[in-house]
PDB file of N, CA and C in Angstrom:
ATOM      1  N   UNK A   1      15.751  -9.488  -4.231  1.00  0.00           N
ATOM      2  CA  UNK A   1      14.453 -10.143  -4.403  1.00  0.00           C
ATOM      3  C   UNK A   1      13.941 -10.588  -3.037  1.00  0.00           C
ATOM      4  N   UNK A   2      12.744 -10.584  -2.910  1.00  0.00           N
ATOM      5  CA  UNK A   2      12.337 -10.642  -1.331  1.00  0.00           C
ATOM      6  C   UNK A   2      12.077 -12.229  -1.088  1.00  0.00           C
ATOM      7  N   UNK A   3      11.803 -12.646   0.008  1.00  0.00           N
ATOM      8  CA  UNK A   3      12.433 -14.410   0.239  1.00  0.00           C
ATOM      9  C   UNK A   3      10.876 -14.925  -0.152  1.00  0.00           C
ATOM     10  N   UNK A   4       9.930 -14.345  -0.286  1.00  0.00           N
ATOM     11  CA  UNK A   4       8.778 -14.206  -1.192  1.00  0.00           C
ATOM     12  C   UNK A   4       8.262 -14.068  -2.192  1.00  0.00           C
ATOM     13  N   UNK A   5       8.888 -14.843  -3.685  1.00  0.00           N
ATOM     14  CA  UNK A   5       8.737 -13.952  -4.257  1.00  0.00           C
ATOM     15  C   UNK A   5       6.747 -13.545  -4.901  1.00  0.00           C
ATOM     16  N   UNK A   6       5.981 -13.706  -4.277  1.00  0.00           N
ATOM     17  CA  UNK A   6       4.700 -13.547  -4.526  1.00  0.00           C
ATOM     18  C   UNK A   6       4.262 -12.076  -3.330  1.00  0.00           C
ATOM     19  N   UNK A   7       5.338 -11.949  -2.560  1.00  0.00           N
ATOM     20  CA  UNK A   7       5.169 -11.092  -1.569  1.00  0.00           C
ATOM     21  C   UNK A   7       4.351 -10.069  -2.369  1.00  0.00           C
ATOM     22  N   UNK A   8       5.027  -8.808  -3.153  1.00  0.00           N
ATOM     23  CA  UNK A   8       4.435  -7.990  -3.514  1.00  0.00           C
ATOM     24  C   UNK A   8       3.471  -8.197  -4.410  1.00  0.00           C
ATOM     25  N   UNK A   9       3.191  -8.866  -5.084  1.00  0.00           N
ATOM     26  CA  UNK A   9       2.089  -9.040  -5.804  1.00  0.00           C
ATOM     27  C   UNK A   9       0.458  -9.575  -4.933  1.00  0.00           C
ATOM     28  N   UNK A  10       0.776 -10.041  -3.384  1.00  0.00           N
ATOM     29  CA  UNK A  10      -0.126 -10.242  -2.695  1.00  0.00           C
ATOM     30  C   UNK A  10      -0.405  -9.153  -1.599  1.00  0.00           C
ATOM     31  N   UNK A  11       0.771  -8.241  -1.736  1.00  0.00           N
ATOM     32  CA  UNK A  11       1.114  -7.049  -0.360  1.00  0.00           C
ATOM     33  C   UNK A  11       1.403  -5.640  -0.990  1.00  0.00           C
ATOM     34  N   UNK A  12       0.216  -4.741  -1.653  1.00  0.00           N
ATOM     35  CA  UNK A  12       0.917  -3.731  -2.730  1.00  0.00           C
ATOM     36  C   UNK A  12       1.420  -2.819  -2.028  1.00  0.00           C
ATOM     37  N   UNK A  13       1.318  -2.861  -0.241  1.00  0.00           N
ATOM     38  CA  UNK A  13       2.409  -1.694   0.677  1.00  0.00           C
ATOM     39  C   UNK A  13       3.003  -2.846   1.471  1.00  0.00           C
ATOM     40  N   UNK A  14       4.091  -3.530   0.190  1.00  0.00           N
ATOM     41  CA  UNK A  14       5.356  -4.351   1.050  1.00  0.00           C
ATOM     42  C   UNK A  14       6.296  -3.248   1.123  1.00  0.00           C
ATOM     43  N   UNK A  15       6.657  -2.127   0.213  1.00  0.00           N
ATOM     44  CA  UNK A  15       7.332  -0.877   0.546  1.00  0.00           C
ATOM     45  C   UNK A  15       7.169  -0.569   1.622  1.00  0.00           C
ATOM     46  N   UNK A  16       5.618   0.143   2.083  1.00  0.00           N
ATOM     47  CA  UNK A  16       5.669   0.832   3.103  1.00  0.00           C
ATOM     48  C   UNK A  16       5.493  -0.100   4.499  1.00  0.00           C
ATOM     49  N   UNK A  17       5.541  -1.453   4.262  1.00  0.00           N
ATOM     50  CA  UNK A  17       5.775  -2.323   5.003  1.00  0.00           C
ATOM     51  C   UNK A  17       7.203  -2.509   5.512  1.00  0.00           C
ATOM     52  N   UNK A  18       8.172  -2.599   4.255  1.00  0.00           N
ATOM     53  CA  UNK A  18       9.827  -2.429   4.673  1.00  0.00           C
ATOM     54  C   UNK A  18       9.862  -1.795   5.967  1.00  0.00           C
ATOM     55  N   UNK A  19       9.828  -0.757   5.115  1.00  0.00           N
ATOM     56  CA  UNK A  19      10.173   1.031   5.528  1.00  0.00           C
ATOM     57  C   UNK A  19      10.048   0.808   7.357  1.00  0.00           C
ATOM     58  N   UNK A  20       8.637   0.432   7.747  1.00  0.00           N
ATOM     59  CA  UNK A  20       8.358   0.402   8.829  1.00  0.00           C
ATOM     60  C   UNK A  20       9.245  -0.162   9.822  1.00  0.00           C
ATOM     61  N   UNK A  21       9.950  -1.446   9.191  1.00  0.00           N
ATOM     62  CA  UNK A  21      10.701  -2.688   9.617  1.00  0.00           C
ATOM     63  C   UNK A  21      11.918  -2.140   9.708  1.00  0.00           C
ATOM     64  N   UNK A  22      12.574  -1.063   8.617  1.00  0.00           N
ATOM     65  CA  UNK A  22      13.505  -0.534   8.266  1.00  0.00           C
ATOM     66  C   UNK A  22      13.582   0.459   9.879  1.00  0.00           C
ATOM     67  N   UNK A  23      12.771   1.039   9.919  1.00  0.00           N
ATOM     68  CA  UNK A  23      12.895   2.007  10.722  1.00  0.00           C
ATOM     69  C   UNK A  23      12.686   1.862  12.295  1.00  0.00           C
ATOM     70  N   UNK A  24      12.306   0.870  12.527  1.00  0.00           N
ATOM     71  CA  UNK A  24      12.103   0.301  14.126  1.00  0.00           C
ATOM     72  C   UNK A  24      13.260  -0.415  13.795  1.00  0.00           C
ATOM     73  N   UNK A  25      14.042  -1.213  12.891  1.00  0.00           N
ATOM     74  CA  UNK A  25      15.367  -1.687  13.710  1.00  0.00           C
ATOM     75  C   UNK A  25      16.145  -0.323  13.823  1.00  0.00           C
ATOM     76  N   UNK A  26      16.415   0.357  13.064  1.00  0.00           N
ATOM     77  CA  UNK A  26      17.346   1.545  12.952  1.00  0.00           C
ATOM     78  C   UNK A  26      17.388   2.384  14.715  1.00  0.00           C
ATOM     79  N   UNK A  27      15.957   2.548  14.832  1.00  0.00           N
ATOM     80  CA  UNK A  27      15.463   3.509  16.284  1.00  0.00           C
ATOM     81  C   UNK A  27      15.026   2.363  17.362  1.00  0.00           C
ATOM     82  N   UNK A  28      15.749   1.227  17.492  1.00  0.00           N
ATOM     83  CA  UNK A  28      15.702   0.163  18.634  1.00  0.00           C
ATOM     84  C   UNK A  28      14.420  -0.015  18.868  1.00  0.00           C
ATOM     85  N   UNK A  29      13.820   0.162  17.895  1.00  0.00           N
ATOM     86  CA  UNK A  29      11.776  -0.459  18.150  1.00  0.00           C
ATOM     87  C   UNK A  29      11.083   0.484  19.114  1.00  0.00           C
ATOM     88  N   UNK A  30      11.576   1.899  18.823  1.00  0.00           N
ATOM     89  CA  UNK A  30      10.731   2.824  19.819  1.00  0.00           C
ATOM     90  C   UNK A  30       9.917   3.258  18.243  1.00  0.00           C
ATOM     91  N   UNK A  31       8.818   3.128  18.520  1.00  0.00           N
ATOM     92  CA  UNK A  31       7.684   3.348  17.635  1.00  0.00           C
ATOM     93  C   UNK A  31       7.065   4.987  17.292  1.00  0.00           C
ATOM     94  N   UNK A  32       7.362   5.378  18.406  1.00  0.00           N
ATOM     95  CA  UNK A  32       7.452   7.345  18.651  1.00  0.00           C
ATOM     96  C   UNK A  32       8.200   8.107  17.162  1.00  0.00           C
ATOM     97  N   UNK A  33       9.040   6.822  17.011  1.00  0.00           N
ATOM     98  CA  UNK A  33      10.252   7.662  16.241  1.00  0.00           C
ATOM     99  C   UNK A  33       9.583   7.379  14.660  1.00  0.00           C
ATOM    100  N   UNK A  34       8.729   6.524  14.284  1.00  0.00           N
ATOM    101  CA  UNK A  34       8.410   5.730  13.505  1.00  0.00           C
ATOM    102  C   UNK A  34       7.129   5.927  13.233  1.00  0.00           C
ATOM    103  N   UNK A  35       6.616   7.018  13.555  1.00  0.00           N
ATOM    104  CA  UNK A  35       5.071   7.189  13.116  1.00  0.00           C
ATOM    105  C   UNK A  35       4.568   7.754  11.620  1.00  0.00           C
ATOM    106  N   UNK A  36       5.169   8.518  11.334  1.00  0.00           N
ATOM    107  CA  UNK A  36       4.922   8.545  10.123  1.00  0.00           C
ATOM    108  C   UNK A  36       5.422   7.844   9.225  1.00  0.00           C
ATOM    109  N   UNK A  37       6.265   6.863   9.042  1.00  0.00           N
ATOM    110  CA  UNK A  37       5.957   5.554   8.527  1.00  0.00           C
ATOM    111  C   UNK A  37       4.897   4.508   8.359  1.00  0.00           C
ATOM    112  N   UNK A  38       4.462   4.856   9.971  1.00  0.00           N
ATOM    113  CA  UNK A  38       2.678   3.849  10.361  1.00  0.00           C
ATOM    114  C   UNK A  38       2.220   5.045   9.681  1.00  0.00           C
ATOM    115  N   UNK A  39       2.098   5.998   9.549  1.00  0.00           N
ATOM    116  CA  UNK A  39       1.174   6.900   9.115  1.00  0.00           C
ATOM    117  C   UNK A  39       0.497   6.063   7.790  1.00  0.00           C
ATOM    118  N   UNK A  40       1.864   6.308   7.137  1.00  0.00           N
ATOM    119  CA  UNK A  40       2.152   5.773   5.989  1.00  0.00           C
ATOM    120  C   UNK A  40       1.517   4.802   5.156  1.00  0.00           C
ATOM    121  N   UNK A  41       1.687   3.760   6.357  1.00  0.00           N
ATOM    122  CA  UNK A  41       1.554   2.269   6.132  1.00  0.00           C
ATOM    123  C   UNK A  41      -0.072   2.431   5.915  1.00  0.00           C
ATOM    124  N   UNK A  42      -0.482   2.957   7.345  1.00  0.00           N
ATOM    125  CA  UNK A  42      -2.086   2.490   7.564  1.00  0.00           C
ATOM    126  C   UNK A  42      -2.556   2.933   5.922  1.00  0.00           C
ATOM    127  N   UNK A  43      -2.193   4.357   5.567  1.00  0.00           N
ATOM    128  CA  UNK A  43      -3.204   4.824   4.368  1.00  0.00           C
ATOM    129  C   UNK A  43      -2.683   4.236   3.264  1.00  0.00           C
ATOM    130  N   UNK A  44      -1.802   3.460   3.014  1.00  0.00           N
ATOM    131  CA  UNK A  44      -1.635   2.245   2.125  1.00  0.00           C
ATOM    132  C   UNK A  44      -2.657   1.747   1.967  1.00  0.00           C
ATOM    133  N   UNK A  45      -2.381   0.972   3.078  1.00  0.00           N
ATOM    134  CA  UNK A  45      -3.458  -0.279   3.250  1.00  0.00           C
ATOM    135  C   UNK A  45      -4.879   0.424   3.109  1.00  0.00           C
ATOM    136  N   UNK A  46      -5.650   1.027   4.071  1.00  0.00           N
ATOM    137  CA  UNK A  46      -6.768   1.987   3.543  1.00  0.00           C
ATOM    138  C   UNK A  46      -7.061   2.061   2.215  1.00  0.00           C
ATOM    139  N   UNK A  47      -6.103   2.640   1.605  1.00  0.00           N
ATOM    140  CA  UNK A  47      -6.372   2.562   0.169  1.00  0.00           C
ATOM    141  C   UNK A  47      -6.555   1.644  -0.840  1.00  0.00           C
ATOM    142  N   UNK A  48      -5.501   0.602  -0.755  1.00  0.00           N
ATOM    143  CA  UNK A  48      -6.069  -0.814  -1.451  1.00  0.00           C
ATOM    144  C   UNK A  48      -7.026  -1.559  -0.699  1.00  0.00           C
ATOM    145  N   UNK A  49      -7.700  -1.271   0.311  1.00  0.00           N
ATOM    146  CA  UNK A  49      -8.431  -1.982   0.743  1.00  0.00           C
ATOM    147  C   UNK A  49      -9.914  -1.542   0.331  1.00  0.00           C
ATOM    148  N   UNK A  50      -9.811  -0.041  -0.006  1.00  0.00           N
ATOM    149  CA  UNK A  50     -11.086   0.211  -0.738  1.00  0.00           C
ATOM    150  C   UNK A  50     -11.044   0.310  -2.302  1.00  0.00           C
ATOM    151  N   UNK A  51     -10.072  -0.581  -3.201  1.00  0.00           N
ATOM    152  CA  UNK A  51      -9.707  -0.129  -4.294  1.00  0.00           C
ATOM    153  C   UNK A  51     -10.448  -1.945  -4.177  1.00  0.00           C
ATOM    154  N   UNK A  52      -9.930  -2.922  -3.449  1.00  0.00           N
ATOM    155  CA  UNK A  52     -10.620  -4.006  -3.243  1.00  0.00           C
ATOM    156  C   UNK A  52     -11.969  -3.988  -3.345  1.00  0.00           C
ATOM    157  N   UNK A  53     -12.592  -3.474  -2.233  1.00  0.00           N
ATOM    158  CA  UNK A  53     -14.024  -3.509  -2.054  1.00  0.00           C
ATOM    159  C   UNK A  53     -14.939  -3.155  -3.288  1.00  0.00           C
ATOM    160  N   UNK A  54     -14.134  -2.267  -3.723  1.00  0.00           N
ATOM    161  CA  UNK A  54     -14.870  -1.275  -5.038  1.00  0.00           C
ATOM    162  C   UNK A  54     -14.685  -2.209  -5.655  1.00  0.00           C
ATOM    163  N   UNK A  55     -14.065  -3.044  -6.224  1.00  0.00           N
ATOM    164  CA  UNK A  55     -13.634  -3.712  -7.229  1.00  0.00           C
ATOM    165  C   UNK A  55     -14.885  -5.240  -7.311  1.00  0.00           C
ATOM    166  N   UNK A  56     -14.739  -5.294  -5.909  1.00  0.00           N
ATOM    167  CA  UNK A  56     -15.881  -6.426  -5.488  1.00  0.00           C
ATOM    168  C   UNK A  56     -17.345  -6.420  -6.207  1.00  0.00           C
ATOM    169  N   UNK A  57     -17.333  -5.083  -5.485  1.00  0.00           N
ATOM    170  CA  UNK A  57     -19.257  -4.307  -5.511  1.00  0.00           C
ATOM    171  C   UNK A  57     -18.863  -4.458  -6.831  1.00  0.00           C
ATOM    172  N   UNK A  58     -18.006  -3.919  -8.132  1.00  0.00           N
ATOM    173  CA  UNK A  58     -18.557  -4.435  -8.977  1.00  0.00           C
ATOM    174  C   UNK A  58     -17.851  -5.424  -9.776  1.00  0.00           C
ATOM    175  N   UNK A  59     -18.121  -6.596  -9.578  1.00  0.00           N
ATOM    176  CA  UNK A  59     -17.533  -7.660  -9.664  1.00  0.00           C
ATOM    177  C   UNK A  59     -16.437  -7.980 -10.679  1.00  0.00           C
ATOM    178  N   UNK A  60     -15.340  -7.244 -10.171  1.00  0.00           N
ATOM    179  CA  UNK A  60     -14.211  -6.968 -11.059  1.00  0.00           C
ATOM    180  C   UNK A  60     -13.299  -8.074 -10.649  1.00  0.00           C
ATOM    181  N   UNK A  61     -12.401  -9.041 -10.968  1.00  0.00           N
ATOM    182  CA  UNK A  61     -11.668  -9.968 -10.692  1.00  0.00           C
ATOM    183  C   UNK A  61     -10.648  -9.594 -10.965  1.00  0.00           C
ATOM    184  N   UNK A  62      -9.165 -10.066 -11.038  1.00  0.00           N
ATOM    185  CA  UNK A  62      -9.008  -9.873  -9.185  1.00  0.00           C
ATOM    186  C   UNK A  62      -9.441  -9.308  -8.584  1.00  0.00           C
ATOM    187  N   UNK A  63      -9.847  -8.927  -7.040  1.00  0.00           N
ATOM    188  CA  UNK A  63     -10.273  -8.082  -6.283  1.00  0.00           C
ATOM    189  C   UNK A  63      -8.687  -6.681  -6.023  1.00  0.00           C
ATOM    190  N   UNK A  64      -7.913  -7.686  -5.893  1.00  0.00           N
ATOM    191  CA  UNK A  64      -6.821  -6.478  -5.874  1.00  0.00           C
ATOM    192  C   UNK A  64      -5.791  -6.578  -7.598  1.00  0.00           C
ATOM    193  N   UNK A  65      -5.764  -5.354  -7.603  1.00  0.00           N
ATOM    194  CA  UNK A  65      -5.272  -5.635  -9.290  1.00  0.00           C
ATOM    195  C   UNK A  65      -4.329  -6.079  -9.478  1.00  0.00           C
ATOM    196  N   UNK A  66      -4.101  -6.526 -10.361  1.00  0.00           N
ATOM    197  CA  UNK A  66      -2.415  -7.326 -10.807  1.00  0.00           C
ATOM    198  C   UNK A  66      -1.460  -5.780 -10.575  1.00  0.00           C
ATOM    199  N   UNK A  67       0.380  -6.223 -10.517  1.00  0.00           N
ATOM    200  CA  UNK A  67       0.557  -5.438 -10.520  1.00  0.00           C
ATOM    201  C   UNK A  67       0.979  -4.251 -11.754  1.00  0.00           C
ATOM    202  N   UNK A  68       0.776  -4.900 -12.546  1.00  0.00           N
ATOM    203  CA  UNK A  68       0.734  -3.777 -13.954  1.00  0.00           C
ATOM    204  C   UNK A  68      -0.312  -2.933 -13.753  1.00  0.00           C
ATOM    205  N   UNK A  69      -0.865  -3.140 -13.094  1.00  0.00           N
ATOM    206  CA  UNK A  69      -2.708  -2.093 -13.204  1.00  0.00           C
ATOM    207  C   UNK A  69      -2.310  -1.135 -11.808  1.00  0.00           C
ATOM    208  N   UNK A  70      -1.724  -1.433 -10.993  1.00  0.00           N
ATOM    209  CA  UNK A  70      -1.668  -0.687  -9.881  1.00  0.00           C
ATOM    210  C   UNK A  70      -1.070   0.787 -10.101  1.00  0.00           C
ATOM    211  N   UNK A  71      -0.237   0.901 -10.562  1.00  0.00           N
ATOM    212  CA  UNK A  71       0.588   2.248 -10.598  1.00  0.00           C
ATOM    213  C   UNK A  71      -0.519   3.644 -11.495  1.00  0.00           C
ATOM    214  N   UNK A  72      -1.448   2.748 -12.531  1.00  0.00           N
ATOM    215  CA  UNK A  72      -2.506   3.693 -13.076  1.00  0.00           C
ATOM    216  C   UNK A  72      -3.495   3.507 -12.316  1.00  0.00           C
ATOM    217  N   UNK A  73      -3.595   2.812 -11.212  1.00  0.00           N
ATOM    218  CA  UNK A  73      -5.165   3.209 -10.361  1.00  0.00           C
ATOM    219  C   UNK A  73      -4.841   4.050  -9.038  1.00  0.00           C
ATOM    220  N   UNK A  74      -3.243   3.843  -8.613  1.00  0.00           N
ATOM    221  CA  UNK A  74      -2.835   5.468  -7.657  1.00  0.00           C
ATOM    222  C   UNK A  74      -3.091   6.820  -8.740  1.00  0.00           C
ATOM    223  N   UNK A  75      -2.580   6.601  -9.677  1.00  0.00           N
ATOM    224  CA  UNK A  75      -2.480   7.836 -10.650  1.00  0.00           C
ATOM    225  C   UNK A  75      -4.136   8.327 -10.500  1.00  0.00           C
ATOM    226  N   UNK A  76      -4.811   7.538 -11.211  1.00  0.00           N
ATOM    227  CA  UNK A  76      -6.084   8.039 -10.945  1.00  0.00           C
ATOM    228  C   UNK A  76      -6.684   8.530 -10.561  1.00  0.00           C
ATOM    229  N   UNK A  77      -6.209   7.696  -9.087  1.00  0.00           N
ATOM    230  CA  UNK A  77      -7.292   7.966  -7.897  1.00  0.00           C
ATOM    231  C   UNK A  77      -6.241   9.966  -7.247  1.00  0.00           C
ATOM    232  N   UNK A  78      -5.253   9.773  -7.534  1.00  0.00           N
ATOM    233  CA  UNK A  78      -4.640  10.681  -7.355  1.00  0.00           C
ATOM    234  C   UNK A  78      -4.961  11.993  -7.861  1.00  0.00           C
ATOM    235  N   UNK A  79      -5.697  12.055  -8.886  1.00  0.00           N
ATOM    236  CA  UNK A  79      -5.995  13.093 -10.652  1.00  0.00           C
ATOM    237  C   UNK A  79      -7.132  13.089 -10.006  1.00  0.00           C
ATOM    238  N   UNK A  80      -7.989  12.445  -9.295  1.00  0.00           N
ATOM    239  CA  UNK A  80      -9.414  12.912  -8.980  1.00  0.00           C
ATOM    240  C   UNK A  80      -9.415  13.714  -7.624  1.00  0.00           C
ATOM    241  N   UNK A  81      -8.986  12.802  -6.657  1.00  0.00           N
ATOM    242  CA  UNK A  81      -8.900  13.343  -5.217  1.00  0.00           C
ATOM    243  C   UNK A  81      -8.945  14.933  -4.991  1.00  0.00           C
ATOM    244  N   UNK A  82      -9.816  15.361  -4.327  1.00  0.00           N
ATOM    245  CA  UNK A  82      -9.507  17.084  -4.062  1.00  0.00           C
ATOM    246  C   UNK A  82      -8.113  17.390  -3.341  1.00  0.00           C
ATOM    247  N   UNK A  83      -7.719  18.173  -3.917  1.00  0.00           N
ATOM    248  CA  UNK A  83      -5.989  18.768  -3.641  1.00  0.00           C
ATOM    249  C   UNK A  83      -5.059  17.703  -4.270  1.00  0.00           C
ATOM    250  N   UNK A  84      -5.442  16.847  -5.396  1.00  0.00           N
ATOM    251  CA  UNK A  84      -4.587  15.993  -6.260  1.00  0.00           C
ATOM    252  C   UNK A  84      -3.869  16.643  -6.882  1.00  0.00           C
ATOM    253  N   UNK A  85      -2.558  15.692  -7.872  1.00  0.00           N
ATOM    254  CA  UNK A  85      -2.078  16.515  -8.915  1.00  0.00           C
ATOM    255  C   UNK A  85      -2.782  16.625  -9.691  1.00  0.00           C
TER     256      UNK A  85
END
């Protein structure tokens, strides 16, 4: 359990947040080695950050979804996207 426990429910890429953390201690914090992890990370974040905004414009509350709602709004957004499943 993380020493947070509100972490993920306020951070929906605390995964790809680990990962990052995971992988700069592993490779002594050379960041070269670790980019597609940031890759990673950034289009996380990117993504809930416009799953936010959208949510705003139309005045959907929470702005970021609980996390029961999250795993069907990747799916979604996944099923629409060109070159999705």
């Amino acid at each position: 359990m993380p020493a947070n426990p509100d972490a993920e429910k306020n951070n929906p890429c605390l995964r790809e947040q680990d990962l990052v953390h995971k992988c700069l201690n592993k490779n002594n914090y050379d960041n070269s080695l670790c980019e597609l992890y940031f890759s990673n990370y950034k289009n996380c974040k990117d993504f809930w950050y416009r799953v936010q905004r959208e949510r705003r414009a139309k005045g959907l509350y929470p702005y970021l979804p609980d996390l029961a709602d999250r795993a069907r709004i990747k799916q979604e957004y996944m099923s629409t996207k060109p070159g999705g499943a």
